[in-house]
Protein backbone atom coordinates (compact mmCIF):
# COMPACT_ATOMS: atom_id res chain seq x y z
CA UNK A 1 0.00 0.00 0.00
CA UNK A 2 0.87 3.72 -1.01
CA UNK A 3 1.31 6.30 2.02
CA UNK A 4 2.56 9.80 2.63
CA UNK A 5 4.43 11.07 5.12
CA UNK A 6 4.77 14.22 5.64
CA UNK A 7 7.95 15.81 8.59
CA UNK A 8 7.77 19.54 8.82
CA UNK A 9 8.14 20.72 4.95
CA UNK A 10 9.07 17.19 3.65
CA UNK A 11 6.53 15.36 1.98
CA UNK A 12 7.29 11.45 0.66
CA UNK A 13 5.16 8.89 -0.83
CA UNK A 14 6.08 5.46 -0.15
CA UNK A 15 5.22 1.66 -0.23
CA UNK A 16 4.93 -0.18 2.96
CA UNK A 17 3.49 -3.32 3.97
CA UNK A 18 0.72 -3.78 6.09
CA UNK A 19 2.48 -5.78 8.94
CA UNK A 20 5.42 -3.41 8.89
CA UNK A 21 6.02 -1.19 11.91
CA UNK A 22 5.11 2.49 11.68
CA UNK A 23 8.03 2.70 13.56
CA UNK A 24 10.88 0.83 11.29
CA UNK A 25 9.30 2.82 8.14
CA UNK A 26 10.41 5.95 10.05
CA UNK A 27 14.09 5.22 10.83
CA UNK A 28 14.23 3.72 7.53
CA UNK A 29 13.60 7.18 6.41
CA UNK A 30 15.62 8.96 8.99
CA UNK A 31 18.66 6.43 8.03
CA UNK A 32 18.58 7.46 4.24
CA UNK A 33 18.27 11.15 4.91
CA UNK A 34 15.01 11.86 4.03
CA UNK A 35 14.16 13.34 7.55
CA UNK A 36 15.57 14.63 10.44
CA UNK A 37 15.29 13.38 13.98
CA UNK A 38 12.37 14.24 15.84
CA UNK A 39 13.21 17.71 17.79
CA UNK A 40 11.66 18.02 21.82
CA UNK A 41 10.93 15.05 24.14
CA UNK A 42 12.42 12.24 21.46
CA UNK A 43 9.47 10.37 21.94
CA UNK A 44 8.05 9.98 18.03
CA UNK A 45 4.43 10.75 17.34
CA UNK A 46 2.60 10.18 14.81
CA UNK A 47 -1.09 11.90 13.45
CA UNK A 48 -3.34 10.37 10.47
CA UNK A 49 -4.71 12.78 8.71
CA UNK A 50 -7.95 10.78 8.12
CA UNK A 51 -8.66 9.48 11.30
CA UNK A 52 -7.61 12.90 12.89
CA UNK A 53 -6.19 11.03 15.97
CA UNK A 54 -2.96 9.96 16.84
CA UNK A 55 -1.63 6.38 16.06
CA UNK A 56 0.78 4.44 18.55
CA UNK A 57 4.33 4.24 16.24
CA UNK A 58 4.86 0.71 17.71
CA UNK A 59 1.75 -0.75 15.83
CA UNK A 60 1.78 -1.83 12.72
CA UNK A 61 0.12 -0.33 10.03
CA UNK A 62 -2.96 -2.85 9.89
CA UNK A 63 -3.63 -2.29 13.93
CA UNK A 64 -3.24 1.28 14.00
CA UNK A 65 -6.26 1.20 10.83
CA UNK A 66 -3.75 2.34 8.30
CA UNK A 67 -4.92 2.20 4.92
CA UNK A 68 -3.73 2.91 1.57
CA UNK A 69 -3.59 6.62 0.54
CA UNK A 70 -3.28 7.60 4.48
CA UNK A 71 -1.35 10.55 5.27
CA UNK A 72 0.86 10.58 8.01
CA UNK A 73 2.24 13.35 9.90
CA UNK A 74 5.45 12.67 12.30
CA UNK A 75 6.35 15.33 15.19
């Protein structure tokens, strides 16, 4: 499934599987250098757009109800 994820002006589309951690997708992206490291407390959070809630990082995509086309915003 397709999702965006969006880091202060950054904005990336990118395939991830359902049973992949929101987490790992993250510091995949940090470790390539598409985003920096989370500024403030460290502790990585995570908004859907479409739900307009926040969504635990540690779940996977299927149990935190992420679907294809979701946007995700990381603070």
């Amino acid at each position: 499934m397709i999702l965006t994820f969006i880091a202060g002006c950054k904005k990336i589309d990118v395939m991830v599987k359902p049973e992949q951690r929101i987490y790992e997708v993250y510091q995949r992206l940090l470790k390539t250098g598409f985003f920096s490291p989370v500024e403030g407390s460290g502790q990585l959070t995570v908004y859907s757009m479409r739900q307009k809630t926040y969504v635990n990082s540690l779940l996977t995509f299927w149990q935190g109800g992420i679907y294809t086309g979701d946007i995700l915003r990381f603070q």
